[in-house]
Protein backbone atom coordinates (compact mmCIF):
# COMPACT_ATOMS: atom_id res chain seq x y z
CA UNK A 1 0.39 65.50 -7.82
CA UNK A 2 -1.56 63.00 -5.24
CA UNK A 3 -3.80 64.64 -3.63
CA UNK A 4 -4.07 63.56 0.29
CA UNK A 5 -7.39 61.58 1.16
CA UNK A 6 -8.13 62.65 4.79
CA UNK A 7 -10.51 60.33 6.66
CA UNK A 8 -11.28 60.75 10.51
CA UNK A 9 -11.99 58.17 12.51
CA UNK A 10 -12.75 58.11 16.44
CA UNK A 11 -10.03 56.64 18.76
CA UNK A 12 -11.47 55.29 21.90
CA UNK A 13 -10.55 54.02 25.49
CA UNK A 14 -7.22 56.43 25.54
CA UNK A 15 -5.36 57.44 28.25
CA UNK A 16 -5.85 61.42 28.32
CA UNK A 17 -2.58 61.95 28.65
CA UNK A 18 -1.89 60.38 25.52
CA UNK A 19 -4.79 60.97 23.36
CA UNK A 20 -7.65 62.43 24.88
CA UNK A 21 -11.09 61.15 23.95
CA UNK A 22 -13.03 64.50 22.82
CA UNK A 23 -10.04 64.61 20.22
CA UNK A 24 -10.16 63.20 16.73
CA UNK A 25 -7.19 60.94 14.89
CA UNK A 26 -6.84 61.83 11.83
CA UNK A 27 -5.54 58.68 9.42
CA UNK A 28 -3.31 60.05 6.10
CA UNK A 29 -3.09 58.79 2.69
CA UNK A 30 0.35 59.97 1.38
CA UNK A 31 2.38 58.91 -0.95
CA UNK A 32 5.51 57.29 0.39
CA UNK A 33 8.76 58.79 -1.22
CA UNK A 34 10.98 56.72 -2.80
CA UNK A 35 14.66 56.15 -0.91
CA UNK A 36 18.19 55.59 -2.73
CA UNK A 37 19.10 51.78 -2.20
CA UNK A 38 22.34 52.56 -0.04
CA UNK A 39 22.16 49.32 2.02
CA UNK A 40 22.44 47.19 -1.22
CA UNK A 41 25.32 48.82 -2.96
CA UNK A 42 27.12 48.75 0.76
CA UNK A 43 26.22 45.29 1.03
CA UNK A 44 27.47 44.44 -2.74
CA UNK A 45 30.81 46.56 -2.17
CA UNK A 46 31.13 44.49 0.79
CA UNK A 47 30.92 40.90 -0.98
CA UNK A 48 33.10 41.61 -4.17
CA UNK A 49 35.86 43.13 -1.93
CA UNK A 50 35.69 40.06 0.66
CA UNK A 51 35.38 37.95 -2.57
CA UNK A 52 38.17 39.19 -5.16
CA UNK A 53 40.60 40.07 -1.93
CA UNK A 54 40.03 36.60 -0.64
CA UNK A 55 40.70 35.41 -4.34
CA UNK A 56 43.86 37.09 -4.79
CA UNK A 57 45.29 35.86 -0.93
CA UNK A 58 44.32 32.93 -2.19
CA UNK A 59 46.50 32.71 -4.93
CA UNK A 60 49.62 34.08 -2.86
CA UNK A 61 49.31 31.18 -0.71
CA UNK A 62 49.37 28.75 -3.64
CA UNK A 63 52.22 30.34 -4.60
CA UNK A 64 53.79 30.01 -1.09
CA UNK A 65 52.39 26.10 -1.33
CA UNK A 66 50.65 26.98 1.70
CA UNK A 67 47.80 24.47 1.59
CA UNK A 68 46.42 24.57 5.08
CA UNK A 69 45.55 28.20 4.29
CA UNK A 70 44.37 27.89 1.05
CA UNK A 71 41.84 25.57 1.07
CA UNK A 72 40.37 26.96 4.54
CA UNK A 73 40.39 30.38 2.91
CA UNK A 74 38.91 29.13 -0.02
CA UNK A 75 36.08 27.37 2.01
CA UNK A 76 35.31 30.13 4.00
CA UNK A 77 34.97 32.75 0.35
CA UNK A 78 32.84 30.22 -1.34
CA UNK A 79 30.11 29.09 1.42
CA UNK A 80 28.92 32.06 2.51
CA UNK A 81 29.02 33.14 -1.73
CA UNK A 82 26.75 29.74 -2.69
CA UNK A 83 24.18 30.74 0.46
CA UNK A 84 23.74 34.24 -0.65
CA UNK A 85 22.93 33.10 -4.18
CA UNK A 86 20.49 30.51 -2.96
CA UNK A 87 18.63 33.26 -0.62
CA UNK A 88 18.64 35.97 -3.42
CA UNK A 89 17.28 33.18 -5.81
CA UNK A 90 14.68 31.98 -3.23
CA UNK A 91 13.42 35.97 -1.86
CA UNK A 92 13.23 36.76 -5.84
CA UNK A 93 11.47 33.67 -6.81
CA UNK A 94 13.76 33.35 -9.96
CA UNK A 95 13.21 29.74 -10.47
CA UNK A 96 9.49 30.28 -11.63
CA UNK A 97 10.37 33.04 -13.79
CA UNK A 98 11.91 32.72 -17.26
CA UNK A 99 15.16 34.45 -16.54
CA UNK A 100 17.93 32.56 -17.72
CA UNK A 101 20.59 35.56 -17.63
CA UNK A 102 20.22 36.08 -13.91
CA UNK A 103 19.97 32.38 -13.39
CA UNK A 104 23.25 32.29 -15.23
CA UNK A 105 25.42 35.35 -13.18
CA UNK A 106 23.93 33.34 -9.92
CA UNK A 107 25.65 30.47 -11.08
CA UNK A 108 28.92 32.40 -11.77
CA UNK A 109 28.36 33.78 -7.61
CA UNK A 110 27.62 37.57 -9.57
CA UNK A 111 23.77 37.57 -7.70
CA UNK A 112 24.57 40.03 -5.89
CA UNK A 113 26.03 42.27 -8.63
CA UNK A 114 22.74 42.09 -10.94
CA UNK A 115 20.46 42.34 -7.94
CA UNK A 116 22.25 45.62 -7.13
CA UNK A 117 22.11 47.18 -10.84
CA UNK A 118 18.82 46.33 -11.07
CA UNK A 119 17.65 48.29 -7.75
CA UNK A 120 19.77 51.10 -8.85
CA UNK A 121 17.92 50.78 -12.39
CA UNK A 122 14.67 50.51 -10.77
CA UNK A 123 15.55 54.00 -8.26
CA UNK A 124 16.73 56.02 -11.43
CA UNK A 125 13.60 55.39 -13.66
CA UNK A 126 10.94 56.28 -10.41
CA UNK A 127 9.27 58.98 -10.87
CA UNK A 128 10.20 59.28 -14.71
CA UNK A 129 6.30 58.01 -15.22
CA UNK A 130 3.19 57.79 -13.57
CA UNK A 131 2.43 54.75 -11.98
CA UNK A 132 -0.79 53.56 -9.46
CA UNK A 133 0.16 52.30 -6.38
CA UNK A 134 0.52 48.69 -5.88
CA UNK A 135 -0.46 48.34 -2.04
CA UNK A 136 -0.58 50.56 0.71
CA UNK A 137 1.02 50.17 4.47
CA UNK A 138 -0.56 51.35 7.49
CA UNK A 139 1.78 52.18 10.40
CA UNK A 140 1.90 54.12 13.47
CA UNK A 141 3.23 57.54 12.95
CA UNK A 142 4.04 59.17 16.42
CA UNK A 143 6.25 62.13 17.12
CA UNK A 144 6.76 64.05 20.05
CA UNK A 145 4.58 62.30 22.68
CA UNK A 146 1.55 63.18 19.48
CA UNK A 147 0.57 61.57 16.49
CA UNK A 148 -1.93 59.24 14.85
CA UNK A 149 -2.16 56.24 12.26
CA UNK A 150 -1.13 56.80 9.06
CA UNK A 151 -1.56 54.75 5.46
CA UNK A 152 1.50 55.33 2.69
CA UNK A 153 0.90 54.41 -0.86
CA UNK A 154 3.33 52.24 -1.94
CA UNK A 155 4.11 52.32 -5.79
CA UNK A 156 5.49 49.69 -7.53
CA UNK A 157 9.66 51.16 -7.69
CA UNK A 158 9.17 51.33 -3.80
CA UNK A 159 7.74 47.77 -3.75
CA UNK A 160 10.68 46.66 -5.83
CA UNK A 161 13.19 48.29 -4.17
CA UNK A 162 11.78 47.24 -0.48
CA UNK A 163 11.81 43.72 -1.80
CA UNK A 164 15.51 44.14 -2.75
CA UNK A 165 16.14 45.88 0.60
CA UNK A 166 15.14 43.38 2.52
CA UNK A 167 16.72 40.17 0.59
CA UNK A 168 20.15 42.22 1.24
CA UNK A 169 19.53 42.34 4.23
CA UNK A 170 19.59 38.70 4.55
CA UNK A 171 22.65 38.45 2.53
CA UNK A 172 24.60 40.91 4.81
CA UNK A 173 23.94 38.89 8.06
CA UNK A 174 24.68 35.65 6.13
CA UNK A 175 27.92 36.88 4.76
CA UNK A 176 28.92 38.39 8.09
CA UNK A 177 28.66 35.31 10.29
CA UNK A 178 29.18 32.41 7.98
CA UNK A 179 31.91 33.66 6.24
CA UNK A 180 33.47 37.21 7.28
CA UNK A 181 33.58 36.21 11.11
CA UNK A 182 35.63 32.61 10.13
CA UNK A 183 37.55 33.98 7.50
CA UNK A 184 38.62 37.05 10.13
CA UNK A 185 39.55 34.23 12.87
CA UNK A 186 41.66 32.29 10.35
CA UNK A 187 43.71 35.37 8.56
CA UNK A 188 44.40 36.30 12.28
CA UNK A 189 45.72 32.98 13.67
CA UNK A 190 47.65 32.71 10.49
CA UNK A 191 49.16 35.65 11.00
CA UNK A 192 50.43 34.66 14.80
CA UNK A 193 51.46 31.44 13.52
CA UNK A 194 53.56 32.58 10.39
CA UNK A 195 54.83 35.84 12.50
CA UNK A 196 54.57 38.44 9.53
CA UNK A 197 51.49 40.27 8.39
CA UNK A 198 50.78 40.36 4.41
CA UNK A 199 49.62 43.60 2.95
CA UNK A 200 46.86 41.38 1.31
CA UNK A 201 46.18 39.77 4.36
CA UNK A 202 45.50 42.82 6.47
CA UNK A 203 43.40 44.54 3.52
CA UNK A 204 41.00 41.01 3.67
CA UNK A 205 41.00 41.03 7.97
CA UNK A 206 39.89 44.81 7.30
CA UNK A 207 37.10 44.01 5.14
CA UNK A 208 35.74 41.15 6.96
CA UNK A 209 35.53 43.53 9.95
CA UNK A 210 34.02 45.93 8.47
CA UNK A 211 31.53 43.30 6.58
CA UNK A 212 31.20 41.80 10.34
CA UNK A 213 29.87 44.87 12.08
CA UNK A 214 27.52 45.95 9.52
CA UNK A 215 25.80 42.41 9.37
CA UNK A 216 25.66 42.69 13.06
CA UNK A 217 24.12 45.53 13.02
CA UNK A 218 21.73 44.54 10.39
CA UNK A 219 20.81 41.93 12.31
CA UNK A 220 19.71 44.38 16.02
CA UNK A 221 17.79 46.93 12.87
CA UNK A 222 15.63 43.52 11.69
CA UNK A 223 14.81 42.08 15.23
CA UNK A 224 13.98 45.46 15.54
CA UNK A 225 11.42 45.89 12.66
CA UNK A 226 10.13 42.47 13.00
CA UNK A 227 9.22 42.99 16.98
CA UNK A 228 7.28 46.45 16.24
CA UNK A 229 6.15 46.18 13.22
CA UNK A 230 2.95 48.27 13.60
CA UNK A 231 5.81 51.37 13.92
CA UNK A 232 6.97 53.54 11.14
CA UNK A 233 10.65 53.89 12.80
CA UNK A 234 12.96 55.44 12.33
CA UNK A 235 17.41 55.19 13.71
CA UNK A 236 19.04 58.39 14.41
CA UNK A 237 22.83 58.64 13.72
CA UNK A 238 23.21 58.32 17.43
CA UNK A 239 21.67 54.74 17.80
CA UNK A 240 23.85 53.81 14.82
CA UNK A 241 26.86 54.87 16.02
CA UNK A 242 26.16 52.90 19.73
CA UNK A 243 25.81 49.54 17.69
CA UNK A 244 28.61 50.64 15.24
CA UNK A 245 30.62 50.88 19.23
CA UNK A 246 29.06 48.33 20.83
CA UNK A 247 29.31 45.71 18.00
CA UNK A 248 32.40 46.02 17.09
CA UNK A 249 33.96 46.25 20.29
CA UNK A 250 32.36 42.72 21.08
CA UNK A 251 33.48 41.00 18.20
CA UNK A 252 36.64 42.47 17.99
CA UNK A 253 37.58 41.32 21.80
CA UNK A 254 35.56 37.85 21.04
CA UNK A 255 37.66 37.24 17.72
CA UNK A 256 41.04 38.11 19.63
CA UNK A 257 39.99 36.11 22.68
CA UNK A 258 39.40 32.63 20.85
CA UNK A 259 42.73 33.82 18.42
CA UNK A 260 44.75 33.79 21.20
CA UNK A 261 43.45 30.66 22.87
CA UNK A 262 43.97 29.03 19.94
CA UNK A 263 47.49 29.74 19.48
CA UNK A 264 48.28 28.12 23.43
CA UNK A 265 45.64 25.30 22.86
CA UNK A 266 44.99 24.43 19.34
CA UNK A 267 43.06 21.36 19.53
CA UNK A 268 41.05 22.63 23.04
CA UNK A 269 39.26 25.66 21.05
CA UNK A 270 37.58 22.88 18.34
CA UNK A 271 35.86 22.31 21.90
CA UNK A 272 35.37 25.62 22.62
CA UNK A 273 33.59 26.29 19.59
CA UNK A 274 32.21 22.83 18.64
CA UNK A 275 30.22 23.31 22.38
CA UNK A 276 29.11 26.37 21.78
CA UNK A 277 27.42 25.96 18.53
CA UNK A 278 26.26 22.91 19.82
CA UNK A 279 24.18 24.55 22.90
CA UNK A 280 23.30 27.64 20.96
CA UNK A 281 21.66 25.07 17.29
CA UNK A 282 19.59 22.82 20.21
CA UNK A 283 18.89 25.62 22.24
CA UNK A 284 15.53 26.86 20.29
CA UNK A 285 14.43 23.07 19.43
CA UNK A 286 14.86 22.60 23.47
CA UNK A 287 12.26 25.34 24.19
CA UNK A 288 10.23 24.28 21.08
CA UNK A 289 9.94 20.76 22.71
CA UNK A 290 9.49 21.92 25.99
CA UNK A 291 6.29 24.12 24.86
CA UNK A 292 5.36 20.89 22.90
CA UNK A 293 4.57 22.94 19.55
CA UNK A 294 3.95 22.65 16.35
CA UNK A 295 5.54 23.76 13.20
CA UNK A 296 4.53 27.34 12.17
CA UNK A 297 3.26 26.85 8.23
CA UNK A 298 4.27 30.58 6.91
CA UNK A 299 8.21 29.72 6.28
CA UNK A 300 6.78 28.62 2.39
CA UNK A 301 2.96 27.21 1.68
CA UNK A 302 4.56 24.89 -0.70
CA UNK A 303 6.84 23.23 1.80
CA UNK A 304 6.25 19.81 3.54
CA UNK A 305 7.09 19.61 7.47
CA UNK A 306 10.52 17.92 6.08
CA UNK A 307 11.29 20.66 3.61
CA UNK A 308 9.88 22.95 6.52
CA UNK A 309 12.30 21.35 9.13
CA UNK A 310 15.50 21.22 6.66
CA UNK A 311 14.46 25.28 6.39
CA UNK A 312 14.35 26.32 9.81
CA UNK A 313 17.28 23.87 10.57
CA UNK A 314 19.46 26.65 8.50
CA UNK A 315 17.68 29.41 10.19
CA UNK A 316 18.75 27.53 13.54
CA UNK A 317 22.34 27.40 12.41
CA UNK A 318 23.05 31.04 11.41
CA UNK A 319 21.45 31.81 14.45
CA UNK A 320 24.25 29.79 16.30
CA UNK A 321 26.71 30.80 14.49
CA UNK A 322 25.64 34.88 15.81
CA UNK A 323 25.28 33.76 19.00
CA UNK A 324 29.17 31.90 19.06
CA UNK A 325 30.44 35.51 18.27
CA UNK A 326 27.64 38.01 19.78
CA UNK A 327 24.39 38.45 20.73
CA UNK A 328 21.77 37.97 17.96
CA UNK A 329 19.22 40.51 19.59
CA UNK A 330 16.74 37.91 18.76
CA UNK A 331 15.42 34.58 20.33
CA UNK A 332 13.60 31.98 18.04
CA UNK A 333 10.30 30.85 18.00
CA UNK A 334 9.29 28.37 15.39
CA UNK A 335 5.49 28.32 16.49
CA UNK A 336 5.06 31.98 15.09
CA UNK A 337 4.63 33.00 11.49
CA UNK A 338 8.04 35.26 11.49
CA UNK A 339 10.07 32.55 14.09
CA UNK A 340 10.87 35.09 16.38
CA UNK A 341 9.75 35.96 19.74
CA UNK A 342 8.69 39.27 20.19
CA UNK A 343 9.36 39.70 24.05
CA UNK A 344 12.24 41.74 25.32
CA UNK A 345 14.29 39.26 26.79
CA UNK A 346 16.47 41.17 29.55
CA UNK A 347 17.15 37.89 31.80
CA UNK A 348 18.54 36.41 28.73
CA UNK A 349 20.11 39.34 27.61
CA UNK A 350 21.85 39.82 30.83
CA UNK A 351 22.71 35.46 31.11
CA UNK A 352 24.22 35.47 27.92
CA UNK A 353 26.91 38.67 28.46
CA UNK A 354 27.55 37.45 31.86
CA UNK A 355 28.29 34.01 30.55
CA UNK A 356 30.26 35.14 28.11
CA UNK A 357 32.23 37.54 29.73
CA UNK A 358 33.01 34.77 32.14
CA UNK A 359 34.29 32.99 29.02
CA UNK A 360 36.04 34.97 27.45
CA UNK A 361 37.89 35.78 31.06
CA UNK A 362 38.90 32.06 31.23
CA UNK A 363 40.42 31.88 27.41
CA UNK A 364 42.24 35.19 28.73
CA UNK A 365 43.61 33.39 31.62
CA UNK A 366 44.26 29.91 30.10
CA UNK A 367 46.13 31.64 27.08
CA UNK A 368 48.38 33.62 29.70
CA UNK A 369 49.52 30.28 31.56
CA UNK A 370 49.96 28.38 28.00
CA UNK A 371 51.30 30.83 26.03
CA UNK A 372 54.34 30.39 23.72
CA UNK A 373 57.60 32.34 23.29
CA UNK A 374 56.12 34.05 20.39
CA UNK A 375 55.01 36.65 23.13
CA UNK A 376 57.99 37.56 25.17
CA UNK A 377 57.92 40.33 23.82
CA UNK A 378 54.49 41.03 24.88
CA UNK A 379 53.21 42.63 27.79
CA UNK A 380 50.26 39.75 28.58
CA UNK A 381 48.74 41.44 31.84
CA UNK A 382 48.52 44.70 29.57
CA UNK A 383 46.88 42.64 26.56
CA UNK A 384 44.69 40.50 28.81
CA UNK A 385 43.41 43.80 30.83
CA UNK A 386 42.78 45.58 27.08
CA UNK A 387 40.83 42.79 25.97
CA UNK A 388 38.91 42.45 29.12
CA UNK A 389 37.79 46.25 29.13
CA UNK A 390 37.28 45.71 25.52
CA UNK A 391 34.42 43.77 26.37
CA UNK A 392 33.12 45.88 29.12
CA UNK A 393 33.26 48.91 26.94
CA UNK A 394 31.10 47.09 24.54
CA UNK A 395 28.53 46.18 27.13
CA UNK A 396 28.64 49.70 28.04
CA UNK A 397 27.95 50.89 24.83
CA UNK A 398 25.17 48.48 24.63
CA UNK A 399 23.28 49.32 27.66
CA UNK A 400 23.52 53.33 26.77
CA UNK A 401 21.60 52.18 23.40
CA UNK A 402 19.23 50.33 25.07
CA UNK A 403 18.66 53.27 27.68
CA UNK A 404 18.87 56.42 25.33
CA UNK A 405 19.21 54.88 22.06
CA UNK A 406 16.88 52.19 21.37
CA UNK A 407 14.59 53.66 19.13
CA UNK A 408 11.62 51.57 20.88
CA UNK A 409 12.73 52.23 24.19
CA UNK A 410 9.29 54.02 25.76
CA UNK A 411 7.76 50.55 24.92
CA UNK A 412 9.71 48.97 27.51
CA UNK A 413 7.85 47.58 30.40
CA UNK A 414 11.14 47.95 32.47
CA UNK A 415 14.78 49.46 30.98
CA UNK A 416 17.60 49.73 32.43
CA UNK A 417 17.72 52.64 34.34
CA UNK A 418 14.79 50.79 35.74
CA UNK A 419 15.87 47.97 36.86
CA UNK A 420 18.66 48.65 38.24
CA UNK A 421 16.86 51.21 40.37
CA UNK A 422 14.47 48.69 41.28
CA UNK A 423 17.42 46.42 42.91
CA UNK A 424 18.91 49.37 44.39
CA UNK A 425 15.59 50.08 46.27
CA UNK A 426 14.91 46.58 47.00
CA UNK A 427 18.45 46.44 49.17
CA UNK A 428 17.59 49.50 50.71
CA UNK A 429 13.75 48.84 51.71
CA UNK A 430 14.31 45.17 52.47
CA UNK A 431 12.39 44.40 49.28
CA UNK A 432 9.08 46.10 49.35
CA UNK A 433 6.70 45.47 46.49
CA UNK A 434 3.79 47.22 44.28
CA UNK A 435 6.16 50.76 44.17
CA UNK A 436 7.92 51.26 40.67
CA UNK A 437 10.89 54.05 40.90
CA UNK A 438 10.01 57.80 40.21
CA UNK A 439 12.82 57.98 37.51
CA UNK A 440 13.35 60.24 34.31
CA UNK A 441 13.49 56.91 32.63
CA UNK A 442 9.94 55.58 34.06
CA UNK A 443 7.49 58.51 32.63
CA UNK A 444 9.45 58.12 29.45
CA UNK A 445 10.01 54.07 28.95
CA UNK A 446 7.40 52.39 31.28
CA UNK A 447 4.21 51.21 29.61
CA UNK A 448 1.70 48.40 30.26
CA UNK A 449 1.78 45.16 28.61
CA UNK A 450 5.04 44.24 26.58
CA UNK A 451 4.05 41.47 25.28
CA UNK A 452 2.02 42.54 22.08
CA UNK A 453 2.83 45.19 20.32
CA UNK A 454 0.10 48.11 20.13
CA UNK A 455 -1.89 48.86 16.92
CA UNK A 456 -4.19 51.49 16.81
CA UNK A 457 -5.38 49.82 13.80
CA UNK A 458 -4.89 46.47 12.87
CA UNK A 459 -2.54 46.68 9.55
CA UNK A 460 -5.28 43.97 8.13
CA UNK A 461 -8.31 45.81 8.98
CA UNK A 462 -9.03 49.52 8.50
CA UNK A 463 -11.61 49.75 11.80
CA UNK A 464 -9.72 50.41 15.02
CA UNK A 465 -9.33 47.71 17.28
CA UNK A 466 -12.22 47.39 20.29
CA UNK A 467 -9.71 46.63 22.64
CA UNK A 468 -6.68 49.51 23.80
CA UNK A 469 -5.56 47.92 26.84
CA UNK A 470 -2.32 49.16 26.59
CA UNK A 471 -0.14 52.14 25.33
CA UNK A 472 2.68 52.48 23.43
CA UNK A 473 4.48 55.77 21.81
CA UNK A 474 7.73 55.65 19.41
CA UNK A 475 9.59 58.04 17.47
CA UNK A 476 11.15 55.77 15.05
CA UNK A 477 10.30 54.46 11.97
CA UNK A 478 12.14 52.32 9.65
CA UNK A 479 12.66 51.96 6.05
CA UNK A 480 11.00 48.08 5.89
CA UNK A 481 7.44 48.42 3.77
CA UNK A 482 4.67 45.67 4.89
CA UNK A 483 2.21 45.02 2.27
CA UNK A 484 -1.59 44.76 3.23
């Protein structure tokens, strides 16, 4: 058994409140435990169900010589299928390794398969035999209002299986918005058009759903770990089941809303959509312009700035294609190393659901005033008000995880409750300044300086840092390893 290596180390400049001075941090050398890969086998389940339902409806509707639907069903299994074998093939580094069976099942779209048997091999045979650790991650371990720096060993199975982790990761949010969230919209405006639901149909909408939500919520979990990533977080069942509410709720009421313009105004929603993937793809090269930047050369050392453009021109286009459907938690930043801001971004935040629930009102509207005989049947003020509180529900749900659920949420320089206590108080005393609200939420969420995240050690250097400006506490940590 490892045994722990205590070392003690003075922690200096420290709010006493927090961590008082004539009190000693203690940094811990433990050996991190090895986790069962869940989110790859969900993630797996997820693409060979979407793949060999999509298959199968498929061949219905060349049976039906429905052509439309076939080849846009078709398109919609196979992109998202070729991208995921490309990104598991590029995070893996397969082409400079002599593996020509793995190379082969990529080819035949069956990546993801192998890459899952192969973590589950990997989990099974830790801990069979001793092995030295590989690397070890420092984080910041605090619980309770206490805690202190900590250093895990990480062992080679964990390294493995981290590196899996995260390249599913990727996979989920690529299958989720570039071909789940299409192939959802299509199956449901073919099932208006044609007016009778297919058992195989409704089993694939179900799926994609599903496969929607939990790439969605993937993708709050990595903005997440990339924003604090001197934290060892970690999401209690509560937070997940807020995004689980709030993100489904969203795209559920987004997915309906287009559906149903569609069906009054076929040819307008190409605009719709063509605009808004449009704004949301020149969006982050319009700030990167504006700040008059330059590339950021940690997307691959053996890129050139065109293969580096070409990359980040794909990362610019799954980002739109989030942002079409729901908020991508994130906001892009190709000057830095991991092309993502790390600020909270509330006044975007709030732009983007006000805009779109002004959107999504107007599709509402325009359907009800264009809409065909198909819904006589139909109470319309009944199914635009559902759709409409839809929406709000999800907004609700996402500003109770934000306020109780976020798992960073005492690094917040302002949260909700904050704000909108700060509005309420500038209406009622005509606006006076330099006063922040006494508020349960301000001894628990307001902290100085949001903009870079606090590390009582730097995770590249083992001497703590000689400036502690500002304080930050957590009680999360996440499952993500960073490697020295």
């Amino acid at each position: 058994m490892l045994e722990l290596s205590v070392r003690e180390r003075e922690i200096s400049n420290m709010d006493p409140l927090e961590f008082p001075t004539d009190e000693r941090t203690v940094l811990q050398v433990k050996l991190s435990r090895v986790k069962p890969p869940l989110s790859v086998v969900l993630a797996t389940v997820l693409y060979c169900a979407e793949f060999i339902t999509a298959a199968v409806l498929c061949s219905m509707y060349h049976k039906s010589a429905d052509s439309i639907w076939m080849g846009f069903t078709i398109a919609f299994m196979l992109l998202p299928a070729v991208l995921i074998q490309l990104t598991l093939t590029f995070i893996h580094r397969d082409l400079g390794r002599d593996r020509p069976l793995v190379l082969f099942l990529h080819l035949l779209l069956l990546g993801p398969v192998i890459r899952c048997i192969e973590a589950l091999m990997v989990y099974y045979s830790a801990g069979k035999r001793d092995e030295p650790y590989v690397t070890i991650t420092r984080k910041i371990n605090l619980k309770r209002a206490q805690g202190a720096p900590m250093e895990w060993e990480i062992s080679q199975s964990e390294r493995t299986l981290a590196t899996h982790r995260n390249a599913f990761k990727r996979t989920a949010v690529i299958q989720a918005f570039l071909g789940s969230t299409p192939q959802l919209t299509l199956q449901l405006y073919a099932t208006i058009q044609e007016k009778y639901l297919l058992p195989t149909r409704l089993a694939l909408m179900i799926i994609t759903l599903i496969s929607i939500i939990f790439g969605a919520v993937v993708c709050s979990v990595l903005a997440i770990e990339i924003r604090y990533d001197d934290y060892k977080v970690k999401l209690r069942p509560a937070a997940y089941l807020c995004m689980i509410m709030w993100r489904g709720l969203e795209i559920a009421t987004r997915i309906a809303s287009l559906v149903l313009f569609s069906t009054a105004l076929t040819y307008w929603v190409i605009l719709v959509g063509v605009a808004n993937l449009l704004f949301f793809f020149l969006l982050p090269w319009g700030e990167f312009w504006a700040r008059k930047g330059s590339l950021t050369d940690d997307v691959e050392k053996n890129f050139s700035k065109v293969g580096t453009t070409v990359v980040l021109s794909m990362f610019t286009l799954l980002y739109a294609c989030i942002n079409v459907f729901c908020w991508s938690a994130v906001q892009l930043d190709f000057t830095h190393k991991e092309l993502i801001d790390r600020k909270q971004g509330w006044g975007r935040l709030a732009m983007y659901y006000c805009a779109r629930f002004v959107e999504n009102f107007l599709l509402i509207v325009l359907w009800y005033f264009f809409k065909s005989d198909f819904y006589e049947y139909v109470c319309a003020p009944l199914l635009c008000v559902q759709l409409l509180v839809g929406y709000s529900l999800a907004v609700l749900f996402m500003l109770l995880f934000y306020q109780f659920c976020h798992p960073c949420r005492r690094l917040f320089k302002y949260n909700i409750h904050d704000g909108l206590r700060c509005i309420c108080c500038r209406k009622g005393r005509g606006g006076v300044r330099g006063r922040k609200p006494n508020s349960y939420s301000t001894e628990g969420t307001m902290v100085l300086g949001l903009e870079e995240p606090l590390g009582l050690l730097d995770p590249r250097n083992s001497e703590p840092r000689p400036d502690l400006s500002t304080e930050r506490e957590t009680d999360i940590v996440d499952e993500n390893m960073q490697a020295v």
